[in-house]
N, C-alpha and C. Protein backbone atom coordinates (compact mmCIF):
# COMPACT_ATOMS: atom_id res chain seq x y z
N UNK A 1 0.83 -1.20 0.00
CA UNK A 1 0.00 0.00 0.00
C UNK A 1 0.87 1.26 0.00
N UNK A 2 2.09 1.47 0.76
CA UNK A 2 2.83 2.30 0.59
C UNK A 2 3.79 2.42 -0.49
N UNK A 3 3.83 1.31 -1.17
CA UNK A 3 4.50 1.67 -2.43
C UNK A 3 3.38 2.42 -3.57
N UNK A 4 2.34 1.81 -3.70
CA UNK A 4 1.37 2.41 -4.18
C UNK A 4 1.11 4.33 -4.23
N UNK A 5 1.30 4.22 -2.46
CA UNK A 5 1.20 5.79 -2.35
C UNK A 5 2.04 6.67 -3.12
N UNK A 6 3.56 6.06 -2.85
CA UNK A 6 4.63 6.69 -2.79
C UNK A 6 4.79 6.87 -4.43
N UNK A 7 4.43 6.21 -5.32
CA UNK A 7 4.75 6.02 -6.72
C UNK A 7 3.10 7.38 -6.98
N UNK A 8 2.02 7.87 -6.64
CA UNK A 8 1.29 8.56 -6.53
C UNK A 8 1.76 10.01 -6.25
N UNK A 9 3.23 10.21 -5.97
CA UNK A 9 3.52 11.22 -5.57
C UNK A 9 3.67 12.46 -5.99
N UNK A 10 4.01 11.98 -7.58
CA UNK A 10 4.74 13.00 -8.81
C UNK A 10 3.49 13.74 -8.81
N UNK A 11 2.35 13.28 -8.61
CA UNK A 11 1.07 14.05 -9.26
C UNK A 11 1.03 15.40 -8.34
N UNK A 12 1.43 15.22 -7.22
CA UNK A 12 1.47 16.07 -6.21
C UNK A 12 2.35 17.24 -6.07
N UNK A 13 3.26 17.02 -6.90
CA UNK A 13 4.04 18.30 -7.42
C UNK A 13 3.37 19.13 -7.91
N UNK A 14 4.09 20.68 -7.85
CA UNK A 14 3.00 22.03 -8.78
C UNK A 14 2.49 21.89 -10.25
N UNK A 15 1.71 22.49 -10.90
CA UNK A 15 1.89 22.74 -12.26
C UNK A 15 1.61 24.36 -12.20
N UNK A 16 1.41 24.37 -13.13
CA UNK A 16 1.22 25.75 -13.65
C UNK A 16 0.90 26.21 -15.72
N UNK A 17 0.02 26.93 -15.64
CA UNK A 17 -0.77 26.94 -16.43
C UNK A 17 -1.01 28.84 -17.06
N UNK A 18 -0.19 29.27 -18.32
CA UNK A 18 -0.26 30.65 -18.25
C UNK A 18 -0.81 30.59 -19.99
N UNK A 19 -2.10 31.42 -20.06
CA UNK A 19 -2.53 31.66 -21.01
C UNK A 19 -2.86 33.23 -21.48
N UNK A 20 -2.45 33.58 -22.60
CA UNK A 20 -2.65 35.24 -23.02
C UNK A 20 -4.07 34.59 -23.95
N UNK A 21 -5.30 35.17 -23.49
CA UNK A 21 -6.05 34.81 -23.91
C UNK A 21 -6.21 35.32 -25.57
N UNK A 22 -6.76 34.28 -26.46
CA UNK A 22 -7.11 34.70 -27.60
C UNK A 22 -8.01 33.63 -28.81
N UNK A 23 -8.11 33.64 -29.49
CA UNK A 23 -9.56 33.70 -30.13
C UNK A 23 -8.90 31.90 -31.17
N UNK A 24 -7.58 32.07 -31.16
CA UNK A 24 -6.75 30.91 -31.43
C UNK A 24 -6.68 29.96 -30.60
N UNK A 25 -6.91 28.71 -31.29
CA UNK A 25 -6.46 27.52 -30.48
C UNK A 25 -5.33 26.78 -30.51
N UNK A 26 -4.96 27.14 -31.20
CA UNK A 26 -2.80 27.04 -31.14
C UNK A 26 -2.00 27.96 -32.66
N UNK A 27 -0.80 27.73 -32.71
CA UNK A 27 -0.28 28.10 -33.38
C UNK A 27 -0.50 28.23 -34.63
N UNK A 28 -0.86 26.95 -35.14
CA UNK A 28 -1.33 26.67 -36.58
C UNK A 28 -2.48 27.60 -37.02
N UNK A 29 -3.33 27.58 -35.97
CA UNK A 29 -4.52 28.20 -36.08
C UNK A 29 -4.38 29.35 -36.49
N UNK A 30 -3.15 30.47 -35.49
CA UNK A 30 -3.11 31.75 -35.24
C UNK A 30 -2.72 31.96 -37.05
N UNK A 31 -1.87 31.47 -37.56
CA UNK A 31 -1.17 31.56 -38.69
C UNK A 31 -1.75 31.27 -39.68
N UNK A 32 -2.84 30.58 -39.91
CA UNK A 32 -3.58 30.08 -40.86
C UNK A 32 -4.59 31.70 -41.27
N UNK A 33 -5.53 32.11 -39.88
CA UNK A 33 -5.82 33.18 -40.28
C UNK A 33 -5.39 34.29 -40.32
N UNK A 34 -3.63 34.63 -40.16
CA UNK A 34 -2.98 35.31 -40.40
C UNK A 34 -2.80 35.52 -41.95
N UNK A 35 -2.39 34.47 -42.40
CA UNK A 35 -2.16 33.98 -43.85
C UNK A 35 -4.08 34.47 -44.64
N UNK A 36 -4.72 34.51 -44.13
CA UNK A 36 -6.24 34.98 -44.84
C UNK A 36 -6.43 36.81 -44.93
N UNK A 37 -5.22 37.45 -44.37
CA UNK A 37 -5.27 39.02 -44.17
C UNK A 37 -4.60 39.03 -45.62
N UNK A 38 -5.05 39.64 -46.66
CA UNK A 38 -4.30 40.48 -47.71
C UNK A 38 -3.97 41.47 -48.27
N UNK A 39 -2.73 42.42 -48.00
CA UNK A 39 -2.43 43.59 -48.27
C UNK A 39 -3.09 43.72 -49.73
N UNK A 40 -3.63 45.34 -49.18
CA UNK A 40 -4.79 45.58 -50.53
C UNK A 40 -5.69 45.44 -50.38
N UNK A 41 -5.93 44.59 -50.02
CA UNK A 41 -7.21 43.82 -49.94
C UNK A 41 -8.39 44.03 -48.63
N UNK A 42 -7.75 43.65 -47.88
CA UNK A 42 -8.28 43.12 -46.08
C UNK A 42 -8.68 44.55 -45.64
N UNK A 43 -9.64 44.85 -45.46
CA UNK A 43 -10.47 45.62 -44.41
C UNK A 43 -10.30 46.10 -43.13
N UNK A 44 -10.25 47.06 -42.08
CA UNK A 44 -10.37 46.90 -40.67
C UNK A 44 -10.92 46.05 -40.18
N UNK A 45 -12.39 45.56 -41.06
CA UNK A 45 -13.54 44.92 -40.35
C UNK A 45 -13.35 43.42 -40.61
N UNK A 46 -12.93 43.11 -42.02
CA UNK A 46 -12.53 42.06 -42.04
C UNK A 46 -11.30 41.40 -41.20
N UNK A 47 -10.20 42.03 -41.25
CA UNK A 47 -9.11 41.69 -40.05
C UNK A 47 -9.77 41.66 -38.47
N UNK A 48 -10.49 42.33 -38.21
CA UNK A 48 -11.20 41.66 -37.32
C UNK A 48 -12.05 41.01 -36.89
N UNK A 49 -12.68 40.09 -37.89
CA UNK A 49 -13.39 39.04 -38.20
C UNK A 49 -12.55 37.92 -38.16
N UNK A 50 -11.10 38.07 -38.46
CA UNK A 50 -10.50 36.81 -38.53
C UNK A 50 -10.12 36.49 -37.43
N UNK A 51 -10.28 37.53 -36.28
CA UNK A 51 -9.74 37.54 -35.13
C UNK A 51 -8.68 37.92 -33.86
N UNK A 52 -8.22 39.06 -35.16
CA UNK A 52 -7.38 40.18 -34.72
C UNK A 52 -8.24 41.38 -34.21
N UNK A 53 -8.98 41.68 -33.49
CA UNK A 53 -9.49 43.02 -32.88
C UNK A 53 -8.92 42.65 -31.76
N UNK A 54 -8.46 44.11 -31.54
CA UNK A 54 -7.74 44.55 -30.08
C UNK A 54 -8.99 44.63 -28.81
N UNK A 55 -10.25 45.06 -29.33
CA UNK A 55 -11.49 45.77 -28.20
C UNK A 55 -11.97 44.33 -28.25
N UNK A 56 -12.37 43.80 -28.89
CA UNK A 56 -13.02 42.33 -28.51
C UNK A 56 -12.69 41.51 -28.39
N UNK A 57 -11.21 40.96 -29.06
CA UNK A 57 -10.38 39.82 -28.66
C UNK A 57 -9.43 40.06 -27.21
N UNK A 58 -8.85 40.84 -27.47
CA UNK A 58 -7.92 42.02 -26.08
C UNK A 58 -6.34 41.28 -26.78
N UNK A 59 -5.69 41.76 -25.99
CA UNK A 59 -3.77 41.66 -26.14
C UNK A 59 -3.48 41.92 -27.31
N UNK A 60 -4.12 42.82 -27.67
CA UNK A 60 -3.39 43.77 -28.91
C UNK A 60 -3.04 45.60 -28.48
N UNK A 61 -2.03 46.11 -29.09
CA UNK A 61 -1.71 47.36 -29.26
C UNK A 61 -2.55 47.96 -30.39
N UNK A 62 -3.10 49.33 -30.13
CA UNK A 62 -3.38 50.45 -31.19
C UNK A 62 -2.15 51.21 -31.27
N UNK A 63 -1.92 51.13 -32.60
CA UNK A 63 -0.52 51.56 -32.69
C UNK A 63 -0.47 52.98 -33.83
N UNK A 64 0.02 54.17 -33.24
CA UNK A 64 -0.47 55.72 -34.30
C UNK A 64 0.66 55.69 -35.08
N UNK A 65 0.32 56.09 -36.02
CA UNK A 65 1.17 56.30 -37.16
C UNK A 65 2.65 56.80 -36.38
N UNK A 66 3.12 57.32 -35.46
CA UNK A 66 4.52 57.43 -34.95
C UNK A 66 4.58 56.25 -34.35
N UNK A 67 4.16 54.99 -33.91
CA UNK A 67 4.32 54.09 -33.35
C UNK A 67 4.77 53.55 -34.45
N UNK A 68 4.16 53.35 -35.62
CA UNK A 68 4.87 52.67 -36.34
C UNK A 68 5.85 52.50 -37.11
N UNK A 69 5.74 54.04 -37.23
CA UNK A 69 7.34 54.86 -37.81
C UNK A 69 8.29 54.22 -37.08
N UNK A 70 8.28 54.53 -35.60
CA UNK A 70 9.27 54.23 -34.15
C UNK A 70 9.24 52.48 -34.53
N UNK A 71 8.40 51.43 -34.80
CA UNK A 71 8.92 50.20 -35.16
C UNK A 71 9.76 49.53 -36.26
N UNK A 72 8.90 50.30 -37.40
CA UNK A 72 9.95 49.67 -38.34
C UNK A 72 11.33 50.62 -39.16
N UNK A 73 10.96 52.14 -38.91
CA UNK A 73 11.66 52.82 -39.52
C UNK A 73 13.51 52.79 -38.75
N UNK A 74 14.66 53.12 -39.22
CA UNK A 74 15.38 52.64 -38.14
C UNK A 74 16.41 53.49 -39.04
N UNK A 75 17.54 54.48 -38.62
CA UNK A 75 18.17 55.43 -38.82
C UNK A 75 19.25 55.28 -39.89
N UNK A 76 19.56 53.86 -40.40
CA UNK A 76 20.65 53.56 -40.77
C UNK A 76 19.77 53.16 -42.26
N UNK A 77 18.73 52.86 -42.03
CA UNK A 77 17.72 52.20 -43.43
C UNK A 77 16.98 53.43 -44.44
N UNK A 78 17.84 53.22 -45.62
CA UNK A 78 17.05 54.43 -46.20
C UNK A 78 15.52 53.75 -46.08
N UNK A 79 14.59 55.22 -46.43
CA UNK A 79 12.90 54.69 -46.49
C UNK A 79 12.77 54.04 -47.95
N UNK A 80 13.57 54.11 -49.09
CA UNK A 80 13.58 53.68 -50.10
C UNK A 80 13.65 52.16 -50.39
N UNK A 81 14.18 51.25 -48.74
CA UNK A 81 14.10 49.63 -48.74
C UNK A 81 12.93 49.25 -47.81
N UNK A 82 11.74 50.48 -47.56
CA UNK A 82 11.11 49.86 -46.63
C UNK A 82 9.55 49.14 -47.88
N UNK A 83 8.84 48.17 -47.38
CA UNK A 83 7.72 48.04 -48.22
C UNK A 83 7.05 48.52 -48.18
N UNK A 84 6.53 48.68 -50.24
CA UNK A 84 5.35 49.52 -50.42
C UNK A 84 4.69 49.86 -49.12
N UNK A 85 3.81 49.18 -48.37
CA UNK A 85 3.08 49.59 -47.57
C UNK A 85 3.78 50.34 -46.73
N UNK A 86 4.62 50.26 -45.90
CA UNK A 86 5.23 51.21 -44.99
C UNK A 86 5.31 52.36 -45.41
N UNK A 87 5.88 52.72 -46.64
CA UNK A 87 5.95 53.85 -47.29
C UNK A 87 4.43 54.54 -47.80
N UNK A 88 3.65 53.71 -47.58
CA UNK A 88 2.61 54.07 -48.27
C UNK A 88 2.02 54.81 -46.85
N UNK A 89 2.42 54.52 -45.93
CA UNK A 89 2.04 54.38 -44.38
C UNK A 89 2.65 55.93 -44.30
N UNK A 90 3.91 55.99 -44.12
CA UNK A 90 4.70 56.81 -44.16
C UNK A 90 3.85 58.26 -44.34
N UNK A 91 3.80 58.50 -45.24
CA UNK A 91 3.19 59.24 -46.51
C UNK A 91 1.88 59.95 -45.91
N UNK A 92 0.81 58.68 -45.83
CA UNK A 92 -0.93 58.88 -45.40
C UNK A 92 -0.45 59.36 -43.71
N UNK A 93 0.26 59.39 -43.21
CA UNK A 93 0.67 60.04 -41.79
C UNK A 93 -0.43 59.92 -41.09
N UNK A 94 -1.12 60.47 -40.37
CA UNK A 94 -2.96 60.50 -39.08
C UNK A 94 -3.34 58.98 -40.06
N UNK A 95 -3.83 59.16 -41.31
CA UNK A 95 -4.62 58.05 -41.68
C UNK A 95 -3.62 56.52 -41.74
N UNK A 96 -2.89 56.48 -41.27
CA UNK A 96 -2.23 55.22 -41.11
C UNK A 96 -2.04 55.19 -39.67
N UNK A 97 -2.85 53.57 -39.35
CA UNK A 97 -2.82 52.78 -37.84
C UNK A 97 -1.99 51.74 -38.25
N UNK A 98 -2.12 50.86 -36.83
CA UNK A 98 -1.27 49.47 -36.86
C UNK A 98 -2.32 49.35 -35.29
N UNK A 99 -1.87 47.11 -35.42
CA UNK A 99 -2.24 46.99 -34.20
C UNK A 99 -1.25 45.95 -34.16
N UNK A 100 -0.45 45.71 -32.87
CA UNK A 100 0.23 44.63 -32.65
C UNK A 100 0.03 43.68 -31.75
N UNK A 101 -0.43 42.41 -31.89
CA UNK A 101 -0.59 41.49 -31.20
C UNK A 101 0.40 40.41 -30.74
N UNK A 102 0.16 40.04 -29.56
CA UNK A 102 0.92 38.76 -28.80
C UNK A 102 0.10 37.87 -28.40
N UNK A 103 0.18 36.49 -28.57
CA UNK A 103 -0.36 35.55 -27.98
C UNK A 103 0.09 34.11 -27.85
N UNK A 104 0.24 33.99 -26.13
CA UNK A 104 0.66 32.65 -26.08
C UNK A 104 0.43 31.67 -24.90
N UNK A 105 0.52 30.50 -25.20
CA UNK A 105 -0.25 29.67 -24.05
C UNK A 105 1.62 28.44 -24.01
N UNK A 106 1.06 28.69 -22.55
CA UNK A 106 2.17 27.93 -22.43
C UNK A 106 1.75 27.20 -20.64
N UNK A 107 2.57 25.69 -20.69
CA UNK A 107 1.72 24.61 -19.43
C UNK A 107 3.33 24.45 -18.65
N UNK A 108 4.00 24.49 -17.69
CA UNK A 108 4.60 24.01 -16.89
C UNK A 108 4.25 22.81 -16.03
N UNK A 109 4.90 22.10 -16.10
CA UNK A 109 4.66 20.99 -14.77
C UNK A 109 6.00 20.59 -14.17
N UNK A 110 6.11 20.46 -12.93
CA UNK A 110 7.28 19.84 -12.15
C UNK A 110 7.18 18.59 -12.37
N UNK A 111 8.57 17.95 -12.78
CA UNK A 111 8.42 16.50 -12.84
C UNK A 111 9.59 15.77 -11.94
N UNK A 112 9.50 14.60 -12.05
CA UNK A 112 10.92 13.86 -11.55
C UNK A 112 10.45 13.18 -10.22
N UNK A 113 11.40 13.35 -9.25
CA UNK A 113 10.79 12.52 -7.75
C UNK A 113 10.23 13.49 -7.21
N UNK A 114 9.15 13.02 -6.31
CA UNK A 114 8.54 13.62 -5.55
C UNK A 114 9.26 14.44 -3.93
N UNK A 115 9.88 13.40 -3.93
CA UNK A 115 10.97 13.72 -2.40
C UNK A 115 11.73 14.62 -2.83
N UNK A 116 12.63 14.26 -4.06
CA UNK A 116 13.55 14.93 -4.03
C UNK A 116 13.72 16.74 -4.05
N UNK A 117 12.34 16.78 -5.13
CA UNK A 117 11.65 18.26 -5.22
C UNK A 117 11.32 18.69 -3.69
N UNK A 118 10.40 18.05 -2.67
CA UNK A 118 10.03 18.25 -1.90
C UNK A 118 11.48 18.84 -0.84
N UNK A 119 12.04 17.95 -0.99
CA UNK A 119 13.31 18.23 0.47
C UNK A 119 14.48 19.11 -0.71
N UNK A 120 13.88 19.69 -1.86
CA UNK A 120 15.00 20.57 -2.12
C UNK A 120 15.87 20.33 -3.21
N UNK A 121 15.80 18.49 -3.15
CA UNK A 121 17.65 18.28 -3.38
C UNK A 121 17.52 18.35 -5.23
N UNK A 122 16.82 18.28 -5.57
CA UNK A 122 16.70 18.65 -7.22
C UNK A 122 15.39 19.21 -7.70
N UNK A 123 15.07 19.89 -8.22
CA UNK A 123 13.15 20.40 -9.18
C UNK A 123 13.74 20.20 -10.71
N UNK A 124 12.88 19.99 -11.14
CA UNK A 124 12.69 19.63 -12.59
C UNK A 124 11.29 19.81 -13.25
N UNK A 125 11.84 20.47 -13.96
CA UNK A 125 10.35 21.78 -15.19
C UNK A 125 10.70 21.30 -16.19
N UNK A 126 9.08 21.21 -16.89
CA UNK A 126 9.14 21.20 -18.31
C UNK A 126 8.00 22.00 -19.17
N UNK A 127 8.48 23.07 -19.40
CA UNK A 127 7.70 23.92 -20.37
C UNK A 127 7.33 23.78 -21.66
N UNK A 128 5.68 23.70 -22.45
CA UNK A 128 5.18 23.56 -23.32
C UNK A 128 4.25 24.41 -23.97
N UNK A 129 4.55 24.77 -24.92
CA UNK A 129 3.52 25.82 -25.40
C UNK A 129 3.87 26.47 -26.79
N UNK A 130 3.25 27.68 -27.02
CA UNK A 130 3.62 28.11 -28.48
C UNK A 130 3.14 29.68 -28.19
N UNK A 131 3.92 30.80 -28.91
CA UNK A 131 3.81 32.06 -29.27
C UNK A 131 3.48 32.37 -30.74
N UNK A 132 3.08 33.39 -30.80
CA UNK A 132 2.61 34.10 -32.18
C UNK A 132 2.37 35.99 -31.46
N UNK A 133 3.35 36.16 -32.82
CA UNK A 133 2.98 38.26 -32.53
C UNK A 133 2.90 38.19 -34.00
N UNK A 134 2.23 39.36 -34.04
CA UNK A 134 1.60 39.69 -35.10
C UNK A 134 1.23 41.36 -35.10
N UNK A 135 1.94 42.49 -36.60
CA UNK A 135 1.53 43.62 -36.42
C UNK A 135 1.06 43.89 -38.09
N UNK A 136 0.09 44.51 -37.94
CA UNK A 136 -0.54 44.79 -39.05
C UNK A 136 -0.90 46.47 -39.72
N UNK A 137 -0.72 46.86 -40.20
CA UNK A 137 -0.71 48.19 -40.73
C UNK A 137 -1.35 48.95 -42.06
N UNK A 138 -2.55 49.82 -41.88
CA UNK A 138 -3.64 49.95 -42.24
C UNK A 138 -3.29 51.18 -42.63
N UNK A 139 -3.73 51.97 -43.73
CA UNK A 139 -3.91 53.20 -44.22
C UNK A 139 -5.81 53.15 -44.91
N UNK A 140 -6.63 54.13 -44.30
CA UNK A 140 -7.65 54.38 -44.92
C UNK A 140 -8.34 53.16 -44.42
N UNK A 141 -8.91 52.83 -43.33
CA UNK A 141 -9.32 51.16 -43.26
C UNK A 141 -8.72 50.29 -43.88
N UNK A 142 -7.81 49.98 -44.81
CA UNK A 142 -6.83 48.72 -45.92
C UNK A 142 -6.20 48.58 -45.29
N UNK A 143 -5.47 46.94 -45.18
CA UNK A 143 -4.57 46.24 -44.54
C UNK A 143 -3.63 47.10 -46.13
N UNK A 144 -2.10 47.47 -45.27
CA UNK A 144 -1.29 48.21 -46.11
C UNK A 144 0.31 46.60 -46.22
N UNK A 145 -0.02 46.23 -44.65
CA UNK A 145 1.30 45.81 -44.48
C UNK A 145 0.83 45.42 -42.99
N UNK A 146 1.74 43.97 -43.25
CA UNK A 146 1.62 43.13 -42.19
C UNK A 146 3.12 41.87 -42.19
N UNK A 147 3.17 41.43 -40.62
CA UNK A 147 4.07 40.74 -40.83
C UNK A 147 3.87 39.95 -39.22
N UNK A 148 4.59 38.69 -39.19
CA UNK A 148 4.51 38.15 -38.00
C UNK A 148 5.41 37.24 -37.34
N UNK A 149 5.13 36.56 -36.28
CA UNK A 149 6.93 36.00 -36.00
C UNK A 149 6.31 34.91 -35.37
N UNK A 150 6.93 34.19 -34.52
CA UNK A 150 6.52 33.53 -32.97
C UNK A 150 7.21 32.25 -32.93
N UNK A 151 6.84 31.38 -31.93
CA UNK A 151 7.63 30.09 -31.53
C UNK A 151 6.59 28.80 -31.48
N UNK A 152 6.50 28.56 -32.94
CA UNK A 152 4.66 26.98 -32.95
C UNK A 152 5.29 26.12 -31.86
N UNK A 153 6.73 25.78 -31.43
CA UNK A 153 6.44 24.64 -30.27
C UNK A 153 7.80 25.14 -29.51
N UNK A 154 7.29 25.53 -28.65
CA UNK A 154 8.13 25.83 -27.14
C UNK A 154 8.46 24.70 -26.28
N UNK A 155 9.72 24.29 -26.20
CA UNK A 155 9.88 23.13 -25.57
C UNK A 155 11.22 23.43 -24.77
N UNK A 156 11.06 23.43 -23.05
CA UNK A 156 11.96 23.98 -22.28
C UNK A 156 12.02 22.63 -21.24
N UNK A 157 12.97 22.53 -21.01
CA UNK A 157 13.33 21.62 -19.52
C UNK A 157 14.28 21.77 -18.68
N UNK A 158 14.09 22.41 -17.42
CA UNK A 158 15.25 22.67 -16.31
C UNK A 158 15.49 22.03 -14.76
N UNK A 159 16.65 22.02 -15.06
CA UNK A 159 17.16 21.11 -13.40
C UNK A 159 17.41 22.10 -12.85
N UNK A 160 17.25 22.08 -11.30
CA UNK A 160 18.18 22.73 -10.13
C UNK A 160 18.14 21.84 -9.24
N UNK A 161 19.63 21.89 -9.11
CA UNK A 161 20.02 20.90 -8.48
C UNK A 161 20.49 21.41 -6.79
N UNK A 162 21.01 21.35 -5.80
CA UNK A 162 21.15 21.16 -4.33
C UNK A 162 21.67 20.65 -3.53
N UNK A 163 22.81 20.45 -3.96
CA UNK A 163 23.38 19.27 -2.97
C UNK A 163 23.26 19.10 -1.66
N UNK A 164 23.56 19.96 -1.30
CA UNK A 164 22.47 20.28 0.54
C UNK A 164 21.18 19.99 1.09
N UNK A 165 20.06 19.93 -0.24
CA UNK A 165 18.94 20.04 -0.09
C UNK A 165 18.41 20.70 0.96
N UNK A 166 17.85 20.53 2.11
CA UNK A 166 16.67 21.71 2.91
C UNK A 166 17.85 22.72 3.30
N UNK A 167 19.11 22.47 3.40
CA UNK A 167 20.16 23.11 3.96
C UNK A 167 20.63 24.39 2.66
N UNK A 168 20.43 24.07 1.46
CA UNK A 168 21.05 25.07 0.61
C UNK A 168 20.16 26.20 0.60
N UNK A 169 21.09 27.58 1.08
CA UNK A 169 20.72 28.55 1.15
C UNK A 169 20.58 28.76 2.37
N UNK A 170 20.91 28.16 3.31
CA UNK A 170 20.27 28.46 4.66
C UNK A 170 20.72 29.37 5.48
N UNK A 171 22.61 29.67 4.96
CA UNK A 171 23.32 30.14 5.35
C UNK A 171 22.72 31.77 5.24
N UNK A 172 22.21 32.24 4.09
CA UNK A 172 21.99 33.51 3.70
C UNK A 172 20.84 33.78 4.38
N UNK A 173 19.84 32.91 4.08
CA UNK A 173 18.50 32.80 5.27
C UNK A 173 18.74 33.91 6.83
N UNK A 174 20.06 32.79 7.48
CA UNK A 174 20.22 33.23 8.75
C UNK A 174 20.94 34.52 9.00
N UNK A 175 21.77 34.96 7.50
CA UNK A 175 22.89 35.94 7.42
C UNK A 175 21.79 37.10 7.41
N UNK A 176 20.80 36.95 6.33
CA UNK A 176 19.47 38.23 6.60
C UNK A 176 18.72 38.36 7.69
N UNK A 177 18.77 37.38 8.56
CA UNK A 177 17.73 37.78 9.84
C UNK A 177 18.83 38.76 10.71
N UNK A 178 20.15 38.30 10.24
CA UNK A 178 20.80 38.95 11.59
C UNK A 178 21.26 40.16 11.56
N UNK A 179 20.72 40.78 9.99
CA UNK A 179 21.05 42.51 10.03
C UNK A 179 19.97 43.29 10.58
């Protein structure tokens, strides 16, 4: 019965669970209707139909025409290599927006022995998840210019280790009570 318990233990470690809420159900997703926005083409209203609105989806930036200058324009780049749209952006000055979005879900769980985490002497994480940003740039309601980045599979795993276990750190512990 106590082996039973004891092998029950791992479950009992933390997890942790951080989501930037959004209208995507993973990566593929985010990118697929990214890939449906077409310069020229795409609308305010339509880009936010696909699921980019900042007021109804949330974790997006309204970004003013100096915001976007301040992102992509950069001192060393003539404006002559930036794209049509930027320049086109440039130009329409008040009538050119942007909105920039982030979104990402990502799951932690502690794994490994249960004791060992517990009394210190090692923790072990493993992070899973995926990012997507995304900024888009509008003159006159028209998608002018858009572009996007992110990470489809986030895959992290870390030791800390202890050789002391309940003892490491203890020293500093007692060194701060005594000022």
């Amino acid at each position: 019965m106590t082996l039973v318990w004891l092998s029950g233990c791992s479950s009992l470690l933390p997890s942790e669970r951080n989501e930037v809420q959004s209208p995507f159900s993973d990566y593929l997703d985010a990118e697929m209707r990214y890939s449906q926005a077409v310069n020229g083409i795409t609308s305010r209203s339509e880009l936010f139909s696909l699921g980019f609105d900042p007021l109804a989806e949330g974790n997006g930036k309204m970004l003013s025409f100096i915001d976007v200058r301040l992102m992509f324009v950069q001192p060393n780049i003539p404006i002559a290599y930036l794209p049509d749209g930027l320049v086109q952006c440039l130009e329409a000055k008040d009538r050119c927006v942007g909105y920039a979005f982030e979104f990402t879900k990502t799951d932690t769980q502690r794994v490994g022995n249960f004791w060992a985490d517990v009394f210190n002497f090692r923790k072990q994480r493993e992070l899973q998840g995926w990012a997507f940003r995304a900024v888009f740039v509008l003159v006159d309601n028209t998608l002018v210019h858009k572009v996007s980045n992110g990470e489809p599979n986030i895959r992290h795993f870390e030791v800390k280790r202890n050789p002391l276990g309940p003892l490491q750190g203890a020293g500093e512990f007692f060194s701060d009570q005594l000022k």
